[in-house]
Each structure stands twice: as C-alpha cells, then as structure tokens.
Protein backbone atom coordinates (compact mmCIF):
# COMPACT_ATOMS: atom_id res chain seq x y z
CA UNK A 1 3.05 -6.56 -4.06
CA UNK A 2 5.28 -4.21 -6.21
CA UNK A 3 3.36 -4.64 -9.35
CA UNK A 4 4.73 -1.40 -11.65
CA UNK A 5 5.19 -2.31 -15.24
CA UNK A 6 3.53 -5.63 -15.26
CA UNK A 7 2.62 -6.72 -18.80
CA UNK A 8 0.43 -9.35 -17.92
CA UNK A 9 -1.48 -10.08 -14.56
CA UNK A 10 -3.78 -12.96 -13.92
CA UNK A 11 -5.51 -13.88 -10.88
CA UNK A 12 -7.79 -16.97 -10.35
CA UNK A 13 -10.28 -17.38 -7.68
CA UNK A 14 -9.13 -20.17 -6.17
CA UNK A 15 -11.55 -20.20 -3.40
CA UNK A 16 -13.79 -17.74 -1.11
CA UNK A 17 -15.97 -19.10 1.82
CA UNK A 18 -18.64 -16.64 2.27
CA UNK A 19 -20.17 -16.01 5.49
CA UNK A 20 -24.55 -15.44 5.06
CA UNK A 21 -26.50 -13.66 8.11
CA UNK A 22 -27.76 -16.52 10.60
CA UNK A 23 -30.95 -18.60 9.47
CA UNK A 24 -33.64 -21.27 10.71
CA UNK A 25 -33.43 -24.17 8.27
CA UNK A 26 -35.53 -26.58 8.23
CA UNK A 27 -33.47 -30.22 8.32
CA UNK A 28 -35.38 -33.06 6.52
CA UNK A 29 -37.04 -36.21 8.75
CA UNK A 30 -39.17 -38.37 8.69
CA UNK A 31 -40.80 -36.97 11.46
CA UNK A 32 -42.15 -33.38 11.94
CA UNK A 33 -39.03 -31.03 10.51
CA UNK A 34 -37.23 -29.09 13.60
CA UNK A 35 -36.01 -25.73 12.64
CA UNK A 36 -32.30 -25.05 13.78
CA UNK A 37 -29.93 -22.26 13.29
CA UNK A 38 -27.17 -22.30 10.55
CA UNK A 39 -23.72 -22.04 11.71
CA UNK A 40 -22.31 -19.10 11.30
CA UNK A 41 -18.20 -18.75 10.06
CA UNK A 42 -16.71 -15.49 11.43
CA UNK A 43 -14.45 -15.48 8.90
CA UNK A 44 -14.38 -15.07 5.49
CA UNK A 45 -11.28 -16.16 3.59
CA UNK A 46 -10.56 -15.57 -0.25
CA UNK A 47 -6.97 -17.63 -1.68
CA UNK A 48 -5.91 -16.25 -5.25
CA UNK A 49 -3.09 -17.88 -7.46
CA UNK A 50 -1.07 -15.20 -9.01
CA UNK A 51 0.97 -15.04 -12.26
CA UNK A 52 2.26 -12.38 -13.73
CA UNK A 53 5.30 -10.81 -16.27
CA UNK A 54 7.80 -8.10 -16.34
CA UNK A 55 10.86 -7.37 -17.93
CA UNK A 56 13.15 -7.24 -14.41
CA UNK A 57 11.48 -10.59 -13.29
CA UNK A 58 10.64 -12.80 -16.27
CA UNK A 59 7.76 -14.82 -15.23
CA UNK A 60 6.52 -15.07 -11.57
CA UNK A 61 3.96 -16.90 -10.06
CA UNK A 62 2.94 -17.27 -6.73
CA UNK A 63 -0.70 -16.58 -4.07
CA UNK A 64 -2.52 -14.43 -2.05
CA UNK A 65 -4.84 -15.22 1.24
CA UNK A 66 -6.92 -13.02 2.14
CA UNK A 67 -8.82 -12.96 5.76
CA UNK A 68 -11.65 -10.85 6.61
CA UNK A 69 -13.47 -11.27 9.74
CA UNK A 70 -14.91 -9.58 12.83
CA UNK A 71 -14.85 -9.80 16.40
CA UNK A 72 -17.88 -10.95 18.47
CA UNK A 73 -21.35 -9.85 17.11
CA UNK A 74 -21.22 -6.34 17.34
CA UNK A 75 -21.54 -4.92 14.01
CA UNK A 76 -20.56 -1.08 14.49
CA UNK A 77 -16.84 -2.59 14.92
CA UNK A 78 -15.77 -2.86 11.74
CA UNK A 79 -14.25 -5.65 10.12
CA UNK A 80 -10.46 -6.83 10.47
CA UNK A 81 -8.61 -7.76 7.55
CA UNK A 82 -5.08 -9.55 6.48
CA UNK A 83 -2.98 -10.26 3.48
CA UNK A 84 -0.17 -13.11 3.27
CA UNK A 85 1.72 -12.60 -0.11
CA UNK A 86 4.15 -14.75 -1.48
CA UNK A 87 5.67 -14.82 -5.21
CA UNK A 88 8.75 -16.22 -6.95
CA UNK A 89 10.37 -15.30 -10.02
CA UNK A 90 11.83 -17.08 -13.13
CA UNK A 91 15.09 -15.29 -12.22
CA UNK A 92 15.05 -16.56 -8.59
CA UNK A 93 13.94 -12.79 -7.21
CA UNK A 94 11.27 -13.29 -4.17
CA UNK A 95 9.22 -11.62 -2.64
CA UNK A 96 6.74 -12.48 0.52
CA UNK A 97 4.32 -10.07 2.93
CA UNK A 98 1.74 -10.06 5.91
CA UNK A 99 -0.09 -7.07 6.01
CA UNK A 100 -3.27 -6.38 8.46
CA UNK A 101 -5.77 -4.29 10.39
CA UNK A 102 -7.05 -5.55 13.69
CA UNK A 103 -10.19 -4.30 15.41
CA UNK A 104 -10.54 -4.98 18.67
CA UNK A 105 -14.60 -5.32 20.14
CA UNK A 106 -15.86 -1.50 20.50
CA UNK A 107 -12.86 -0.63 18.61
CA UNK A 108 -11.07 0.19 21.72
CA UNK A 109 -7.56 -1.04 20.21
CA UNK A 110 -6.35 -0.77 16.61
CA UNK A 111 -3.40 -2.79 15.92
CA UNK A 112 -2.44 -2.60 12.42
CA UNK A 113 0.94 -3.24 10.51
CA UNK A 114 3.05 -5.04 7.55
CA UNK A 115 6.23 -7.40 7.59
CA UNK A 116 7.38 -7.49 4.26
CA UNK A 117 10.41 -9.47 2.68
CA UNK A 118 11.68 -8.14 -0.97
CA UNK A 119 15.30 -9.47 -3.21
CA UNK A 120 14.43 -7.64 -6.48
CA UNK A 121 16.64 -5.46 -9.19
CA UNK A 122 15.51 -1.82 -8.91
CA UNK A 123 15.79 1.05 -10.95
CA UNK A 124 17.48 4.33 -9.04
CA UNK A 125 17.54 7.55 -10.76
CA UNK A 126 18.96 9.79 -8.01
CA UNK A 127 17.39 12.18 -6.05
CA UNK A 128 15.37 15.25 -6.54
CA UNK A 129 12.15 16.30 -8.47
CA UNK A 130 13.02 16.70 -12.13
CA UNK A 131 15.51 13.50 -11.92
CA UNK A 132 16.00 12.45 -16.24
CA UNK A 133 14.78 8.74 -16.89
CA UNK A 134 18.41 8.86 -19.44
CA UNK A 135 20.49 8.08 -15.74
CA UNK A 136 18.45 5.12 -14.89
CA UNK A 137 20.58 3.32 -12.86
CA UNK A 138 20.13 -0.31 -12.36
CA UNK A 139 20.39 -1.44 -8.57
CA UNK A 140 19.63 -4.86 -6.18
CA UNK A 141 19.33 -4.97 -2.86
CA UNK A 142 17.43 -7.31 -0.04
CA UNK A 143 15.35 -5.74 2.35
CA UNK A 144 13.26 -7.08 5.52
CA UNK A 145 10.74 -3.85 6.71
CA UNK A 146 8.40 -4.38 9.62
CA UNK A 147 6.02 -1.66 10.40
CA UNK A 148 3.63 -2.16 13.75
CA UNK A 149 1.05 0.59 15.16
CA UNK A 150 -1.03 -0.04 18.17
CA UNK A 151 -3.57 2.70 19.13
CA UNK A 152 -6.04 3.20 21.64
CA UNK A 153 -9.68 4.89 21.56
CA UNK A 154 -9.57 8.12 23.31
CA UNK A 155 -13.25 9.25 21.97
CA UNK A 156 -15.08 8.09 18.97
CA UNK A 157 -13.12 7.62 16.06
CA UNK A 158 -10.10 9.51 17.79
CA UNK A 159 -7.08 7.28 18.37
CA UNK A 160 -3.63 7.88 19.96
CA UNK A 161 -0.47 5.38 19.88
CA UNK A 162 2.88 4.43 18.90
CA UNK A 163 4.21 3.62 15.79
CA UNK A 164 7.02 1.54 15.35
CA UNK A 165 9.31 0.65 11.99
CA UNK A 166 12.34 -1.34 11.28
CA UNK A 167 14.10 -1.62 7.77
CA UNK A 168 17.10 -3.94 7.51
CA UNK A 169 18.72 -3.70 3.97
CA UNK A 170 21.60 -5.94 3.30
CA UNK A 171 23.34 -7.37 0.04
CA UNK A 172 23.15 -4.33 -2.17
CA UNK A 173 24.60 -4.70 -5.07
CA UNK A 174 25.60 -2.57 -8.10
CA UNK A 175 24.13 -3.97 -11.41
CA UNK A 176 25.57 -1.58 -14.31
CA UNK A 177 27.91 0.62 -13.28
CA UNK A 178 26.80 3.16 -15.58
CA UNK A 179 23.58 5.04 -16.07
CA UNK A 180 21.33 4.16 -19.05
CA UNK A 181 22.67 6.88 -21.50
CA UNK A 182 26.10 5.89 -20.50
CA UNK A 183 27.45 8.65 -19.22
CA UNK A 184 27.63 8.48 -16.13
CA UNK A 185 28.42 6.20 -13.24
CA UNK A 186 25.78 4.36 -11.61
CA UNK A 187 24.47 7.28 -9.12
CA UNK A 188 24.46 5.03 -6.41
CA UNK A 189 27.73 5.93 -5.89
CA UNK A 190 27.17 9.79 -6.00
CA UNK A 191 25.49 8.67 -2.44
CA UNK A 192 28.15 8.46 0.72
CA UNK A 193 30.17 4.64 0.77
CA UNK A 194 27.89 3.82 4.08
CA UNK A 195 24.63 3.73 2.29
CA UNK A 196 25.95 1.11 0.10
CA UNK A 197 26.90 -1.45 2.53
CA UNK A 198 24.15 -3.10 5.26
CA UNK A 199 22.33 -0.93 6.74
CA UNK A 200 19.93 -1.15 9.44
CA UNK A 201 17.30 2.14 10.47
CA UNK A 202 14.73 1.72 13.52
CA UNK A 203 12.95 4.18 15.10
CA UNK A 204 9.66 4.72 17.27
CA UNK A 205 7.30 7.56 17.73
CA UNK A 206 3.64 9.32 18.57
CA UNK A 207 0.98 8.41 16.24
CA UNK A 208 -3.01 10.36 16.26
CA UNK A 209 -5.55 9.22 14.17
CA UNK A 210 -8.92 10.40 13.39
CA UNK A 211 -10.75 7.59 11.22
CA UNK A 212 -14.61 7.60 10.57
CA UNK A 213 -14.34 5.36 7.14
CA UNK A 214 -17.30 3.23 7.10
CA UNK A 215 -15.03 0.42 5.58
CA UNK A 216 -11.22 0.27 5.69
CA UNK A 217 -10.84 -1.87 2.74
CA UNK A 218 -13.30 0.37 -0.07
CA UNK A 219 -14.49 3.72 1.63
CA UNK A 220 -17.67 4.90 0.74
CA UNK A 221 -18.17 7.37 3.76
CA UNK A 222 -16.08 9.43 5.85
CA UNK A 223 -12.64 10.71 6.98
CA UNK A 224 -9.12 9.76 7.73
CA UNK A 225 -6.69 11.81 9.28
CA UNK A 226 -3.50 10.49 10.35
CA UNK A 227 -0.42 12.53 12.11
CA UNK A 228 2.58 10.85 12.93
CA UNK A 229 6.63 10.74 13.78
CA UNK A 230 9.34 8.42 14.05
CA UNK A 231 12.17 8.91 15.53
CA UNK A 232 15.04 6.70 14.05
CA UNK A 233 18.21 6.62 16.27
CA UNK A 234 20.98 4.60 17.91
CA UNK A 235 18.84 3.85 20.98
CA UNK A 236 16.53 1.20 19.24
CA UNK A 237 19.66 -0.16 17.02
CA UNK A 238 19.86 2.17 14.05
CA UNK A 239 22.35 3.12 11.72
CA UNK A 240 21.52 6.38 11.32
CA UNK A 241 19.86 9.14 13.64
CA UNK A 242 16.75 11.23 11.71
CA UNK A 243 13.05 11.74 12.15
CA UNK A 244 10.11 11.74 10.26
CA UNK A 245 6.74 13.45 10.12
CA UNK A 246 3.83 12.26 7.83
CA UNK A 247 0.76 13.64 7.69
CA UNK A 248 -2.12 11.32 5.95
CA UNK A 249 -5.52 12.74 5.11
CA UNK A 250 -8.60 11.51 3.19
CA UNK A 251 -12.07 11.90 2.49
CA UNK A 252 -14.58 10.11 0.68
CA UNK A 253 -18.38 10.71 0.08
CA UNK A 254 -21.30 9.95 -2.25
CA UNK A 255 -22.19 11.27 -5.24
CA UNK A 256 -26.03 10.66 -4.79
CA UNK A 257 -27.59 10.43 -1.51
CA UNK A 258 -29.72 7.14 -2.84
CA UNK A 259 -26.87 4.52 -3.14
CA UNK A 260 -22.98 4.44 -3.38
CA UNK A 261 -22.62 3.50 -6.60
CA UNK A 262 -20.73 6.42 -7.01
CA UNK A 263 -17.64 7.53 -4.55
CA UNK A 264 -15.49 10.35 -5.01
CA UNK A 265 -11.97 9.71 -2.72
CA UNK A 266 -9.41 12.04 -2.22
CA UNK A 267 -5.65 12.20 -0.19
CA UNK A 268 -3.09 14.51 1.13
CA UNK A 269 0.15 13.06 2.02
CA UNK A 270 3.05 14.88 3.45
CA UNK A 271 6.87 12.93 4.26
CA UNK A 272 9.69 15.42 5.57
CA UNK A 273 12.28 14.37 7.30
CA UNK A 274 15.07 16.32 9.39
CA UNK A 275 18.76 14.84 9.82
CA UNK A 276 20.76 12.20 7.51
CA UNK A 277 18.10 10.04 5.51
CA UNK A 278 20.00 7.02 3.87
CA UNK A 279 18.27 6.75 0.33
CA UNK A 280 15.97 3.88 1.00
CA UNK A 281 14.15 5.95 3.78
CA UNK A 282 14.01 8.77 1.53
CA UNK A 283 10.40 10.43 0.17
CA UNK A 284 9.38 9.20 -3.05
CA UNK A 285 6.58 9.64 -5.74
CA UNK A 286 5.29 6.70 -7.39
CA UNK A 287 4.05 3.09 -7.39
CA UNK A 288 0.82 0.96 -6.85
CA UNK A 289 -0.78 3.48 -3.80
CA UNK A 290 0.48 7.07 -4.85
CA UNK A 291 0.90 8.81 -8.27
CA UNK A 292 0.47 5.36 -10.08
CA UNK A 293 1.93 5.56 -13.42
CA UNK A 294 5.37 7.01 -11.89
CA UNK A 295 7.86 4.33 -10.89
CA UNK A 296 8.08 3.79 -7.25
CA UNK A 297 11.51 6.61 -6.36
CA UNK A 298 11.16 7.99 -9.76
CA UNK A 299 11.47 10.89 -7.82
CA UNK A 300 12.83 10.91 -4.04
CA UNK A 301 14.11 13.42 -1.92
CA UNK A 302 14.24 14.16 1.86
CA UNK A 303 10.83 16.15 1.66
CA UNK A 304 7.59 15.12 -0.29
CA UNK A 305 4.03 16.14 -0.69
CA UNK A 306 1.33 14.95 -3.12
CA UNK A 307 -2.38 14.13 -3.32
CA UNK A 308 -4.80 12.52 -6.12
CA UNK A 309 -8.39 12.46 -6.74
CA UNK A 310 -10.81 9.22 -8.03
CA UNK A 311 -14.10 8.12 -8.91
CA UNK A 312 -15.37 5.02 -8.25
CA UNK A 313 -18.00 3.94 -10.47
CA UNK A 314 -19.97 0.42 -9.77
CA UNK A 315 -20.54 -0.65 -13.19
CA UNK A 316 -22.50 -4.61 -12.80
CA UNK A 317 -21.88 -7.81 -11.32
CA UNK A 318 -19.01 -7.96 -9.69
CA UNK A 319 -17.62 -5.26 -12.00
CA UNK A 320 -16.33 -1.57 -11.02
CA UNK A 321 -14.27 1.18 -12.92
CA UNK A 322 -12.12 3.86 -11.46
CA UNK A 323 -10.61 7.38 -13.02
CA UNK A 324 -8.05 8.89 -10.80
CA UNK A 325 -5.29 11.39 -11.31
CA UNK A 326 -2.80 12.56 -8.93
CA UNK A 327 0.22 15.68 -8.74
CA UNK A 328 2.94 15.45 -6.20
CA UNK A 329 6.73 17.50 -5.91
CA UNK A 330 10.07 16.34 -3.88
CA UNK A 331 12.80 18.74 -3.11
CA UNK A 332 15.23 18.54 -0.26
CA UNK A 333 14.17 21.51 1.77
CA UNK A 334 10.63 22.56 1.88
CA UNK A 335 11.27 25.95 1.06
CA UNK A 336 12.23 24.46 -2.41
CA UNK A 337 8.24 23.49 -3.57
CA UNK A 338 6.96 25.59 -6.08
CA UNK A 339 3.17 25.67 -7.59
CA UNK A 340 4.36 25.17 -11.16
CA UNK A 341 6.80 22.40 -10.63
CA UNK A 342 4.29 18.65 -10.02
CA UNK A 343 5.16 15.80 -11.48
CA UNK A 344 1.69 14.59 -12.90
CA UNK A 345 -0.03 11.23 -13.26
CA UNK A 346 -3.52 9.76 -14.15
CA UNK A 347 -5.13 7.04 -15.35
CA UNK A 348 -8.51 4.20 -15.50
CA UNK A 349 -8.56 0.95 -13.39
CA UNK A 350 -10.80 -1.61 -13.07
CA UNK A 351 -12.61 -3.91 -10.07
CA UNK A 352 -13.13 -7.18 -9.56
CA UNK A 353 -15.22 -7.83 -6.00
CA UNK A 354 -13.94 -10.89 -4.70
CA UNK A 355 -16.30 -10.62 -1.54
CA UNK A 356 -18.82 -8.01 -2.02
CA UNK A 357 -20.24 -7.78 1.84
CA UNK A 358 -17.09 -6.82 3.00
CA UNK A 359 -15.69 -4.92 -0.11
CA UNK A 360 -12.62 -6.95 -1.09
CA UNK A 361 -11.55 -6.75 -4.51
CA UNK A 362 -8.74 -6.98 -7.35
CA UNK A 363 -7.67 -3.80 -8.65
CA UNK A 364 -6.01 -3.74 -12.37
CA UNK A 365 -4.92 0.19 -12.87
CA UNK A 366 -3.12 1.29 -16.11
CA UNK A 367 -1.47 5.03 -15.70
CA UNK A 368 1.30 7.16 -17.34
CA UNK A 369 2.44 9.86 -15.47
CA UNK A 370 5.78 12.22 -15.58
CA UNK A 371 9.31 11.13 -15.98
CA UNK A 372 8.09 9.32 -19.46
CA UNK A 373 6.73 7.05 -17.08
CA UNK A 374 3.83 4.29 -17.15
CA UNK A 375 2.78 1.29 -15.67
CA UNK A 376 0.09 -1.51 -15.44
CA UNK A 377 -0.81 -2.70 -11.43
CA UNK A 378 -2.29 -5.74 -10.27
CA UNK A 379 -3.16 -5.42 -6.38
CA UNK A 380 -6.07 -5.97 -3.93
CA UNK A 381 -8.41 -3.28 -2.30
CA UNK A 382 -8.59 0.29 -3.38
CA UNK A 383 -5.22 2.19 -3.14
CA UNK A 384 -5.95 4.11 -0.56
C-alpha cells in the first residue's frame, strides 16, 4: 500500500477467525458426555476496512485480507502468509495487490512474490542524492509489476532459485510542466523521449538465500541474507537491456534472554545496476519499508545503499511501540559514495497485533527524514 503522507489512517477489524491448539470437549447429553476433538481451521484469516486521506488522493477507502496458515502439522515449517489489497480514491486513482510467502512441508520449496496494480499522481524530483524538494515535479503514470521467486532447500535454511520480475508502465502522463519553484521544466523531460512513452522491462536471474528468522512476518530471532540478479533484456520481452544486483541482509535478536519483549532489527540493502536503467527501475531511498520519512524516489539513482536500525518494544495488550532510524546515499557510479554525504531519517511507530500467535499486526509509523521530508504510514507487519 503506498501510504507516505497520509493524514489520517483508520483500520477496523472487521473480522479474524483464530485458530486454538486441538482439544477434548466434552458435548452435552443426556447420557454419559463423550469427549471429542475440536476441529481444527488451518487457517487463520484477518479482513480490515481501510480509509484513509492525502492531499494527491482526497479520500480513499477500500480492504485488506489477510491469510495466515500452515501446511500439514509440522510445526518447524513456518507459517505461510498473503495479502490481497484493494483501495479507491475520491479522485478515481486505484490501486490493488497480492502479495505472499509460501512454505512448502519441510520447507523444501519457498515460493514467494507480489502482483501489484497502481494509477496514482507521483512526485519526481530527478535523479541523484542531494536532488532539492524546490523541482518537485508532478508526474502520473499506470503500472502493472509482478515479482515471483521460487527456491529450493539445498541445506537448512540455505536456499537457491530464480527470481523473476516484470514491470509494464503505460499512460504516463505529464501533470505540470514545470517544477514547483517554477523554474524549470518538469524534469521528466530532462530523461530520454523513450522513457516517457510505454514501456515494458522483464528480466530473470539467480537468487541465494540464507533465512533462519523464526517468523517471517515479526522477527524475533535470527538472520536473513539474500543475494540476487536480474537480468532484464530483449529475450524475455523487454524494452531495455540492464542488470541488477541486490544484496539484502538482516538480523534480529533479543534484548533479554527471558522473553522477546524486546527485539533489536537491523538491514543492509544494496541496488546497483549496470547498463541503461529507465527511471522507474532506478534505486531509490524512501517510503513505507526503507528510510521512512523520505518520499518513495526522493532520491534515485542507478546505484543505492542504505540500512536502519529499530527497537521493538511490547508495551500491553495488543499494544507495541517501535524507534527506528535509518541513513542511506544514491549516486550513479559507486565510486561516487562518500561517508559524509547520507540522507538521514528516523522516527516512532506503533503496533496493533491483529493475530498475536502468528505475529500479524498494523503498523502506524510517523518519520521525517532528509529532503525536508516527512510522512505518516499505515501498513501491516513490521517493515522489514
């Protein structure tokens, strides 16, 4: 859900069927009581209205479902988990997405992926890492991105697969054709005439993963380290030939050996890219996973690199709190980055668990960050 800059987001639990462990019950009769197992549902689904409020929207309203559930009885796979979004705007913008995580029994496969629909204005202030928030330029486009990975078990918690992503982006449009400050033209069109018509970019490549997380949707435990490369080009349809690396890693661990009522998480992520990157595909800082409080492509370029720290606090009830802060730098080559030039962000959140066995929650984060930047999020699960 692109949630940056909401002013007001408010989420309802519609509904949540909760799944206990199996017990006897004893059924009333009028004869001597006979003890039977409860049923047992193997999965667990949560459904949340949503409503929220922005100035490039006007009101929106829309839901959520949220799956969780597991396959067969063995408990050291761990759970899978889905999300269908859908939300509609008082100025007719839309916006719908699938996303989800699929463990196989023994965790011999991981399938996991997103297909994600998105007609919304957007806010493009050029490329590179000190970018002025004056030459805001005001942009629309329609995109259709479908991400798929399918990996299989090579030793514990080691993985290897493909990874496969498509992005079609059609009916871009040119809102202003001046920058904010007025004087410039929109720098969309600093950017070659291709980019601006429809544009298709598809690519396949070699994906490793080492995951021990004890839960993929809140982490208390363990690491995540994720290598990967796609390699966009002609042969799979694409408009443009170029490749890209990311490296993903994580680690999260216990304050207190007792309980987990206190988790410190922390991430690495590296995007570079070799070749001609049309400026959707670009690197970017920002939005509702990395460096909240920076618009998502405040900052792009062809090469990016950035990490953030949080605590997790449980707090009562359903109730958690969060402190996180995050530094990240774009530049076209990587012989550009320099220790003294982050962009900054930080900022509190709070949790709402919407099923506590399985860790699903709302997340509500407020953060500023650089750029004169800020924003208030509304998602589900932590952000990374």
């Amino acid at each position: 859900m692109r949630s940056c800059r909401l002013l007001l987001a408010l989420s309802v639990l519609a509904g949540a069927a909760y799944v206990s462990p199996v017990q006897a019950q004893t059924a009333p009769s009028d004869s001597a009581a006979t003890a039977s197992p409860k049923k047992v549902r193997r999965v667990k689904v949560a459904a949340l209205p949503i409503v929220f409020s922005q100035p490039e929207t006007g009101l929106a309203y829309g839901a959520a479902v949220l799956p969780v559930w597991r396959f067969g009885q063995d408990t050291a796979t761990r759970s899978s988990n889905a999300r269908l979004l859908a939300y509609y705007t008082q100025k007719k913008q839309s916006s719908a997405s699938i996303t989800y995580n699929i463990f196989t029994p023994g965790e011999r496969y991981i399938f996991n992926g997103e297909a994600f629909y998105f007609n919304f204005p957007y806010y493009y202030y050029g490329t590179g890492n000190n970018t002025r928030k004056a030459e805001k330029s005001d942009i629309s486009y329609k995109v259709v991105i479908v991400t798929q990975r399918v990996l299989k078990k090579v030793r514990p918690n080691t993985f290897v697969g493909l990874s496969f992503r498509l992005t079609d982006l059609h009916h871009i449009r040119i809102d202003d054709p001046l920058t904010d400050d007025l004087t410039k033209p929109n720098l969309l069109l600093e950017r070659p005439e291709r980019e601006r018509q429809t544009t298709v970019t598809s690519g396949l490549g070699p994906t490793f993963l080492y995951d021990s997380r004890d839960n993929v949707l809140s982490a208390w435990r363990g690491s995540y380290l994720e290598a990967s490369s796609l390699l966009m080009g002609r042969y799979l349809g694409s408009d443009y030939n170029f490749t890209r690396f990311q490296l993903d890693a994580r680690h999260f661990r216990s304050l207190r050996r007792s309980n987990s009522n206190s988790i410190l998480a922390g991430q690495v992520l590296g995007q570079f890219h070799t070749g001609q990157v049309p400026f959707r595909e670009l690197a970017n800082l920002g939005g509702e996973r990395m460096m909240r409080g920076i618009y998502e492509g405040r900052f792009r370029d062809r090469q990016a690199l950035s990490a953030q720290l949080e605590l997790r606090q449980k707090l009562f009830w359903r109730l958690g709190g969060v402190v996180f802060g995050a530094a990240g730098q774009v530049h076209d080559q990587l012989g550009d980055f320099r220790p003294n030039d982050f962009n900054v962000a930080a900022g509190a959140g709070l949790r709402i668990a919407v099923n506590r066995q399985d860790r699903l929650a709302i997340r509500i984060d407020y953060a500023v960050g650089s750029g004169q930047s800020s924003g208030l999020y509304f998602a589900f699960n932590e952000a990374f």
